[in-house]
Protein backbone atom coordinates (compact mmCIF):
# COMPACT_ATOMS: atom_id res chain seq x y z
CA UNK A 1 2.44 -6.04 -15.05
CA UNK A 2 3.57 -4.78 -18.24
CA UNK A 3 6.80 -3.69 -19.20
CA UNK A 4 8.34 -1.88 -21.80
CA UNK A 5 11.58 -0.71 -23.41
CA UNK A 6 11.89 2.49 -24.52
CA UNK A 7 12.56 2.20 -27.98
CA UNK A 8 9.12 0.88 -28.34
CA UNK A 9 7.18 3.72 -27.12
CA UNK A 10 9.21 6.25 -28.73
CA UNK A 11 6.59 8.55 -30.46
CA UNK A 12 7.35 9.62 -34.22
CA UNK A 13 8.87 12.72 -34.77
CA UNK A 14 5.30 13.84 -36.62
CA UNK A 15 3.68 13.07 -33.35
CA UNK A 16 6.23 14.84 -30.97
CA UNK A 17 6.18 18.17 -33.26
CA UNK A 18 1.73 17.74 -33.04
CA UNK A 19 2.15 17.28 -29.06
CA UNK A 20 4.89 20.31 -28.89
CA UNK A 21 2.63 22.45 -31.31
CA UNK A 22 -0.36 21.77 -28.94
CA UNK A 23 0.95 22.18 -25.58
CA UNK A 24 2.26 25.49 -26.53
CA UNK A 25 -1.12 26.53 -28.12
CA UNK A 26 -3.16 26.46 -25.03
CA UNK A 27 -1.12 28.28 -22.44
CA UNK A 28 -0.74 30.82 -25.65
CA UNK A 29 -4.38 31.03 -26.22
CA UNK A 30 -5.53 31.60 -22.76
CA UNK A 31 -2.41 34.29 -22.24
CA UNK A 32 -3.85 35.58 -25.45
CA UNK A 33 -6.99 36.27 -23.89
CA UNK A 34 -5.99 37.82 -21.12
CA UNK A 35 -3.82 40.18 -23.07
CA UNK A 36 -7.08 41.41 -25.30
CA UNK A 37 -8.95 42.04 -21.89
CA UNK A 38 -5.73 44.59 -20.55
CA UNK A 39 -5.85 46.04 -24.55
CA UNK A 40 -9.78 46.36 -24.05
CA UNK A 41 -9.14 48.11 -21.05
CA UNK A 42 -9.48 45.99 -18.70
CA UNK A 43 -7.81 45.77 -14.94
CA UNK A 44 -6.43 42.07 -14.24
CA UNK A 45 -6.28 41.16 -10.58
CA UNK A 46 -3.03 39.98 -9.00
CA UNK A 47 -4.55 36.70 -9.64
CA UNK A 48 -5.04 36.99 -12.87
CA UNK A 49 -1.83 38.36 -13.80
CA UNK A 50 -0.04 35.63 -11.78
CA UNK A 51 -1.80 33.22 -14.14
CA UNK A 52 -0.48 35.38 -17.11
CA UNK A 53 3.00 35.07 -15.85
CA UNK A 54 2.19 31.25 -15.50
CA UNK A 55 0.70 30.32 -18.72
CA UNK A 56 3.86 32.60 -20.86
CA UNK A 57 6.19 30.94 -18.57
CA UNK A 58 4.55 27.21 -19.55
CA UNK A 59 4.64 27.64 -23.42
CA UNK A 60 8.34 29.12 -22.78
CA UNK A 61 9.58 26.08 -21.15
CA UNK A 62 7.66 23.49 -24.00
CA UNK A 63 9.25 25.40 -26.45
CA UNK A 64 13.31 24.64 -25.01
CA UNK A 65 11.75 20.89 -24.42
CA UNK A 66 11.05 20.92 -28.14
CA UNK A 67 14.65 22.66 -28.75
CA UNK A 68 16.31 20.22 -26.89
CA UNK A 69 14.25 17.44 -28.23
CA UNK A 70 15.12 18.26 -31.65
CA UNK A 71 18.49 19.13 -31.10
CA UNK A 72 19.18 15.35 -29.90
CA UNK A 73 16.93 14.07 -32.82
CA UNK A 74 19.56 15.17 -35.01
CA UNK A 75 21.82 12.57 -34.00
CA UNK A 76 24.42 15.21 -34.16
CA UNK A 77 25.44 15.68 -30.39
CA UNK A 78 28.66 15.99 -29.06
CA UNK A 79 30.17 14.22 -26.24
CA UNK A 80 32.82 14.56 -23.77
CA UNK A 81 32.62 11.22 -21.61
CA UNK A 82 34.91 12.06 -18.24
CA UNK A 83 34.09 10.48 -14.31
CA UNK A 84 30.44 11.56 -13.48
CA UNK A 85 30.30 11.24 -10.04
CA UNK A 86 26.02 10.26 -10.70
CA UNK A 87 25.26 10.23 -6.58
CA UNK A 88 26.56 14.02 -6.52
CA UNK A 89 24.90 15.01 -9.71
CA UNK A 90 21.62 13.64 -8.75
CA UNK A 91 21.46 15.18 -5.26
CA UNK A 92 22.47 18.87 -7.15
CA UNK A 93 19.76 18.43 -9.59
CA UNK A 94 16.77 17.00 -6.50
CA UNK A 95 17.78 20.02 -4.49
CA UNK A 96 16.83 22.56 -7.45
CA UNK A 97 14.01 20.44 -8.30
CA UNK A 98 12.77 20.80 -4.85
CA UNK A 99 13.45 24.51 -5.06
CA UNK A 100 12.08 24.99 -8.46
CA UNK A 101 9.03 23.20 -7.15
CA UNK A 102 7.94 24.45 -3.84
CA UNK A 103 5.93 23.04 -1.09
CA UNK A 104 3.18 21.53 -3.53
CA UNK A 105 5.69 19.92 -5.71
CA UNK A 106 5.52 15.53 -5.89
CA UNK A 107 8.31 14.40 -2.73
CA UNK A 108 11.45 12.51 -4.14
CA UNK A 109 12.48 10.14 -1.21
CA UNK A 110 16.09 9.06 -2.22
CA UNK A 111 18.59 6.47 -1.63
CA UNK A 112 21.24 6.88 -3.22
CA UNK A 113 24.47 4.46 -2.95
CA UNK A 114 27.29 6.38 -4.20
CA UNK A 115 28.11 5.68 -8.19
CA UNK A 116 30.38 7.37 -10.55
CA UNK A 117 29.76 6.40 -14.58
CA UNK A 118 31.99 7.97 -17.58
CA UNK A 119 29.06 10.21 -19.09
CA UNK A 120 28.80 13.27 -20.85
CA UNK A 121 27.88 16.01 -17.97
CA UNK A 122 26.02 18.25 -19.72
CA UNK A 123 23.79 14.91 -21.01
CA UNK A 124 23.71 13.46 -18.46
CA UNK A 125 22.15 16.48 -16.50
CA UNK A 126 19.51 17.12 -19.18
CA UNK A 127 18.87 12.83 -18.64
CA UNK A 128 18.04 13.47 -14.91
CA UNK A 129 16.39 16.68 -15.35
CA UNK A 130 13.67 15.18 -17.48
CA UNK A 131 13.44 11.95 -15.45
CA UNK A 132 12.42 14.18 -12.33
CA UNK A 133 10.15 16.65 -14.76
CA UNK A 134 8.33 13.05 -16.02
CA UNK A 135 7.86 11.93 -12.29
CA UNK A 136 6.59 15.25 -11.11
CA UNK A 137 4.24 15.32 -14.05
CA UNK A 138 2.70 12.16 -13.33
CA UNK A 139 2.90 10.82 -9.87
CA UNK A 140 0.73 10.80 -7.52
CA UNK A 141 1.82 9.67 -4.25
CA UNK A 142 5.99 10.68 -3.15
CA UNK A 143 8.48 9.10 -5.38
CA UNK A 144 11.32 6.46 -4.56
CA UNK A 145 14.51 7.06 -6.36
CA UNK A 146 16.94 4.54 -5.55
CA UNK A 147 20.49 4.37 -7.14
CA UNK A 148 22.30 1.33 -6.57
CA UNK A 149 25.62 -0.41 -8.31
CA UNK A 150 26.62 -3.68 -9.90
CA UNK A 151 30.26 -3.79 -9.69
CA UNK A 152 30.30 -7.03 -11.74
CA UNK A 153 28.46 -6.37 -14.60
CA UNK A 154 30.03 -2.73 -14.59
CA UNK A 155 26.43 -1.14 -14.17
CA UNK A 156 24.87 2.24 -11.99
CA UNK A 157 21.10 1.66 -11.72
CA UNK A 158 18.58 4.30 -10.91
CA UNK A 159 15.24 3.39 -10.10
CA UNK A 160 12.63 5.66 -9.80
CA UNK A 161 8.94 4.57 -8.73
CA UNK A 162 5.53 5.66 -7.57
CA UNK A 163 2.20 5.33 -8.33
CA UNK A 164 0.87 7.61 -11.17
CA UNK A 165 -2.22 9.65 -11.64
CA UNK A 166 -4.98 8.36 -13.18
CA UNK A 167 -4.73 8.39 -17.01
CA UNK A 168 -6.48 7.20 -19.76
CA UNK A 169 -4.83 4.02 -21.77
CA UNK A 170 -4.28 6.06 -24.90
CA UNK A 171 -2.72 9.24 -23.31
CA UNK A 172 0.52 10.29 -24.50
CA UNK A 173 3.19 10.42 -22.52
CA UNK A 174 4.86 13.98 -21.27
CA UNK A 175 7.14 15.78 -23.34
CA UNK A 176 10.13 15.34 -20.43
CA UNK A 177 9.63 10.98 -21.21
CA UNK A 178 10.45 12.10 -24.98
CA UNK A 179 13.61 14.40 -24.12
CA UNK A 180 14.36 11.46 -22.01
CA UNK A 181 14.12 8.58 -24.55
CA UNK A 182 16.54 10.66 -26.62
CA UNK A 183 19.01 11.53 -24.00
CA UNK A 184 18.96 7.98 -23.02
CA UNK A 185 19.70 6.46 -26.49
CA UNK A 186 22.32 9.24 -27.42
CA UNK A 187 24.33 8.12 -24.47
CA UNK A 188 23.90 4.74 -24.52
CA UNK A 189 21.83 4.37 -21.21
CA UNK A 190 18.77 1.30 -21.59
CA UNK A 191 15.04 2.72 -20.24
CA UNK A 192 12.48 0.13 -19.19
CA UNK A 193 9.31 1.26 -17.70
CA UNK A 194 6.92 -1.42 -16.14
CA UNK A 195 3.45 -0.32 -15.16
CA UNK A 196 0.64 -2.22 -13.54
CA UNK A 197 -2.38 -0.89 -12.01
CA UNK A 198 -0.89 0.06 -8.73
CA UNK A 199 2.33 1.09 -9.84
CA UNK A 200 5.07 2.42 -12.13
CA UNK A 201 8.67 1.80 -12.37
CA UNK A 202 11.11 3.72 -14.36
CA UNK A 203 15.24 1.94 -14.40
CA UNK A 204 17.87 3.39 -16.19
CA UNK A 205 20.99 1.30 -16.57
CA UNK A 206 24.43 2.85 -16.67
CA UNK A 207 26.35 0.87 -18.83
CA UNK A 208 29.98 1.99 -18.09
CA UNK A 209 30.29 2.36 -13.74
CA UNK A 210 33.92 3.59 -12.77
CA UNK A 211 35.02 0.66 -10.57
CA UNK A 212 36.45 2.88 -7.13
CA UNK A 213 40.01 1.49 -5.63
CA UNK A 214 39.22 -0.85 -2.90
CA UNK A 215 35.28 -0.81 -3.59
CA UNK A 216 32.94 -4.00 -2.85
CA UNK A 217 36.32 -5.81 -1.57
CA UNK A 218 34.18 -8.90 0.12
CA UNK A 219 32.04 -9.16 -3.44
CA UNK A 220 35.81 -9.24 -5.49
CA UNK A 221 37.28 -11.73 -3.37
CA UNK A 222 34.02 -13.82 -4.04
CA UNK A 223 34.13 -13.37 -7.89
CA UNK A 224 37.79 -14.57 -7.84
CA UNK A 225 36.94 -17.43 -5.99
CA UNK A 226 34.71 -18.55 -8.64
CA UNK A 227 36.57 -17.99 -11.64
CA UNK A 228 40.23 -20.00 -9.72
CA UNK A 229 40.82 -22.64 -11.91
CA UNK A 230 38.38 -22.23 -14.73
CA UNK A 231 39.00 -23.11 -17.99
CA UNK A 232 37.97 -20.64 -20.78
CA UNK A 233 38.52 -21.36 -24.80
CA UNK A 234 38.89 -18.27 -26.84
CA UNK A 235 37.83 -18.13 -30.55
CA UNK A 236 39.11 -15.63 -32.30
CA UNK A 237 41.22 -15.51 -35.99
CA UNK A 238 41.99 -11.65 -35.06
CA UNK A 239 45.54 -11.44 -33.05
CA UNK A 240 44.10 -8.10 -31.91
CA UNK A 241 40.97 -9.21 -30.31
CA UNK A 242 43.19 -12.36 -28.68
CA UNK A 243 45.93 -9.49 -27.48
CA UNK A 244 42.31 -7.19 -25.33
CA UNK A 245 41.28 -10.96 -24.51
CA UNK A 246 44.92 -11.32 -22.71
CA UNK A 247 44.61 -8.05 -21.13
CA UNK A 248 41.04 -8.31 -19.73
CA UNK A 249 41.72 -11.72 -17.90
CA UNK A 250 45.14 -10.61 -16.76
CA UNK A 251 45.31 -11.05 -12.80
CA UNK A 252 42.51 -13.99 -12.72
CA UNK A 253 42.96 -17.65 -11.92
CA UNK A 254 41.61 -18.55 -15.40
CA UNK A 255 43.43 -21.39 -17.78
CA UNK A 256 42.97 -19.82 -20.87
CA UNK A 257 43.46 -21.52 -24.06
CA UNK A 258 43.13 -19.79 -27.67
CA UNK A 259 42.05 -20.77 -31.08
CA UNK A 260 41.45 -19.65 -34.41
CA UNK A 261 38.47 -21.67 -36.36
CA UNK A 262 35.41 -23.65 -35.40
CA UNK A 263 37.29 -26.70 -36.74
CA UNK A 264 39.71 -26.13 -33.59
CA UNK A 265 37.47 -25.41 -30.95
CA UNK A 266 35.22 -28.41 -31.86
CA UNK A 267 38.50 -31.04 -31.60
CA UNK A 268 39.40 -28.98 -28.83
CA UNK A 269 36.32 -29.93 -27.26
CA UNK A 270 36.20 -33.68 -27.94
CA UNK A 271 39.15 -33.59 -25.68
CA UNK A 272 37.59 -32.39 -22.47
CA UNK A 273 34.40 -29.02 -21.95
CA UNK A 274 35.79 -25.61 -21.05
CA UNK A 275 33.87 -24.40 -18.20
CA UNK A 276 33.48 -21.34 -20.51
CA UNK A 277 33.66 -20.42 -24.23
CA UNK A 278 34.40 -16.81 -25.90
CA UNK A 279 33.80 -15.88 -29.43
CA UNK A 280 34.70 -13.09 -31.37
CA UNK A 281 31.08 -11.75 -33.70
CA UNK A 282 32.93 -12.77 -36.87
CA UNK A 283 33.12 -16.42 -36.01
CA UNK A 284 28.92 -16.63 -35.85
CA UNK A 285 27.46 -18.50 -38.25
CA UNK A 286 25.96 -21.87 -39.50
CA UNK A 287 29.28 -24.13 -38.19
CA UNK A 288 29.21 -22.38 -34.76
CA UNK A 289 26.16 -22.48 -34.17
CA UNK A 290 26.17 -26.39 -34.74
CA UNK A 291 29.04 -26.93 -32.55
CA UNK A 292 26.74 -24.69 -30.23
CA UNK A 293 24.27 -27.11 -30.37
CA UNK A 294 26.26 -30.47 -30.27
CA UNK A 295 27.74 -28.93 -27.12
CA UNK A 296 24.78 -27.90 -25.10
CA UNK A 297 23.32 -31.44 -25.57
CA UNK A 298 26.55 -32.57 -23.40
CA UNK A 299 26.20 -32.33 -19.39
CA UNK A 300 27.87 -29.20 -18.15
CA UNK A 301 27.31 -27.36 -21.00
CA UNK A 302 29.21 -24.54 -21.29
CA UNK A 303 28.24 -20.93 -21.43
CA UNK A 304 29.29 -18.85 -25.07
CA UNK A 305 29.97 -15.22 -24.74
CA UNK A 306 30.12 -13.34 -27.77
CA UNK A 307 32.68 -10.17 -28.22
CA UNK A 308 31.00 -7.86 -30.17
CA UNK A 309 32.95 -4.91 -32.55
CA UNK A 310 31.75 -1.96 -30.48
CA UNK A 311 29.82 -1.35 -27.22
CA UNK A 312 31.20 -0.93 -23.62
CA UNK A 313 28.95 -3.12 -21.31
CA UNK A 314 27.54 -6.65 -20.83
CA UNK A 315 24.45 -7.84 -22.68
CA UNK A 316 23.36 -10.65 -20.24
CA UNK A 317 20.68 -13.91 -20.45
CA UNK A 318 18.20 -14.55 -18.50
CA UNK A 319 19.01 -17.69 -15.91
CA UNK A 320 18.02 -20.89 -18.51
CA UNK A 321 17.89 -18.59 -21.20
CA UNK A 322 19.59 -20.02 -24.01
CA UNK A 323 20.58 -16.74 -26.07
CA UNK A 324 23.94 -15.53 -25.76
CA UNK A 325 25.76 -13.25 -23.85
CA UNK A 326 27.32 -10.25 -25.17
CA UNK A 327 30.27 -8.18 -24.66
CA UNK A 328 31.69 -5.01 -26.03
CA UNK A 329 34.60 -4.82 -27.08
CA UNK A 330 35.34 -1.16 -26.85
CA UNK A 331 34.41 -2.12 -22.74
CA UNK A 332 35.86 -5.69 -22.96
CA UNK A 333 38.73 -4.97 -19.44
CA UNK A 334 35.37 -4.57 -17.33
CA UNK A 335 32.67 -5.97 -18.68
CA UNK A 336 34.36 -9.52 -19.97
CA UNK A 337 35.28 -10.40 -16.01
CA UNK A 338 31.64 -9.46 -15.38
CA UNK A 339 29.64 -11.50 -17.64
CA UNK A 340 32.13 -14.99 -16.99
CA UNK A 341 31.57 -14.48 -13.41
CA UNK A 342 27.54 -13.82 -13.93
CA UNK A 343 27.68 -16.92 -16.28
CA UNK A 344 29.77 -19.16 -14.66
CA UNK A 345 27.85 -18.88 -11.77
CA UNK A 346 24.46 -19.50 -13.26
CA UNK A 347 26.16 -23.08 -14.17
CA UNK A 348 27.52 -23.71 -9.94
């Protein structure tokens, strides 16, 4: 199986404008055709003028693609983040894809857990419109869309699978998987497509999930169980990022202890591990990463979990990876709970 991110098979812009400039040729050419047979004097058949309709219609709707494909190229797109309930949005959009489609339109067979995510509407409907354009355009068999939640790593996730139509290895990809790409990276959502020879799978991964009142109560009481009585070291010269630190952990069972240099943290831990050990970004660097070291050679190793300056959700590891965690800061009251209860019990 091979899988892919999508910032790696994002076409140039050169190559999008050739494969917008092309698609809209041929639908032109053959409407062109037609129209020099009615100016010859021609009749059409019903049939034939259908097909007009068609092929104007086509070259019409790659031309907004291209629109809204450059219009997010740009980088200059505005955004009004608010609650999106995504469960709601997504059964609006399948039931005027459905319409849009007819009877001989690919079958979306959803199941759909219900997930709200602060997102820009308006993106977030053009993000869904082309995922269900993409999967029309190249499946083959029905479609599974499944939408599902992590409520501790703050995450939606829509999957969407089926098996595609034969292609050859060197085809491009639709124009809807470029609007897509673009959507996705203006609003911060992560694509990864994994294909094999049986099967493709599309997952988009809502960074910033709107935790519901009283939601996943049994899964809660089981994170706070495993954080009771853990003991979590906080680097970080910045009284600021110390002050969102306080905040985020506020409420949990944690003994948290705070200090300001590499120099402290590594006497700190000569006198006994943390079970845990955040960092703000501006404390990496050569002496960290040696007390890094030092420390994971000790038994019961702790996990590091780096704050970065901006982002809302949680970059995790891979079990026995030994990269580091991340957390935004701009996201740090959700997403720093999540990744010390996904680390932390990696280490049980």
């Amino acid at each position: 199986m091979k899988t892919t991110d999508s910032p790696a098979r994002t076409a140039t812009l050169h190559d999008i404008v050739g494969q917008v400039a092309a698609e809209v040729a041929t639908p032109l050419t053959r409407a062109m055709e037609r129209i020099n047979d009615l100016v010859a004097g021609h009749t059409l058949s019903p049939a034939e003028l259908r097909a007009l309709n068609d092929e104007v219609a086509h070259a019409r709707r790659i031309g907004i693609l291209g629109q809204q494909i450059a219009r997010l190229a740009s980088g200059v797109v505005r955004q009004t983040p608010e609650p999106l309930d995504l469960t709601h949005t997504l059964l609006e959009l399948l039931d005027e894809h459905r319409q849009s489609a007819g009877a001989t339109g690919i079958e979306f067979q959803d199941t759909l857990a219900n997930a709200t995510v602060m997102s820009d509407s308006g993106l977030a409907g053009t993000l869904l419109r082309a995922m269900l354009d993409w999967g029309s355009e190249c499946a083959l068999t029905p479609a599974e869309l499944r939408l599902d939640t992590r409520p501790t790593a703050a995450q939606a996730v829509l999957i969407c699978r089926f098996s595609r139509r034969p292609h050859a290895a060197d085809a491009r990809e639709p124009l809807a998987w470029h609007l897509m790409q673009f959507a996705a990276n203006a609003m911060g959502v992560k694509l990864m497509l994994e294909t094999s020879s049986t099967q493709t799978t599309l997952t988009m991964l809502f960074e910033r999930l709107v935790l519901m009142p009283g939601a996943d109560t049994q899964a809660a009481s089981s994170d706070a169980r495993l954080l009771a009585g853990r003991q979590v070291l906080v680097m970080a010269p910045d009284r600021d990022i110390r002050n969102q630190v306080r905040l985020a952990v506020q409420g949990l069972d944690l003994m948290v202890d705070y200090v300001t240099s590499v120099d402290a943290a590594r006497d700190y831990c000569a006198d006994g591990l943390p079970h845990a050990v955040v960092y703000a970004s501006t404390m990496a660097g050569a002496p960290l990463d040696r007390l890094r070291r030092a420390l994971l050679e000790e038994a019961g190793a702790p996990p590091f979990i780096e704050i970065t300056a901006q982002g809302h959700g949680f970059e995790a590891v891979a079990p026995g990876d030994t990269a580091i965690a991340k957390v935004g800061l701009d996201g740090l009251a959700q997403a720093l709970p999540a990744a010390l209860v996904i680390e932390l019990s990696r280490r049980r």
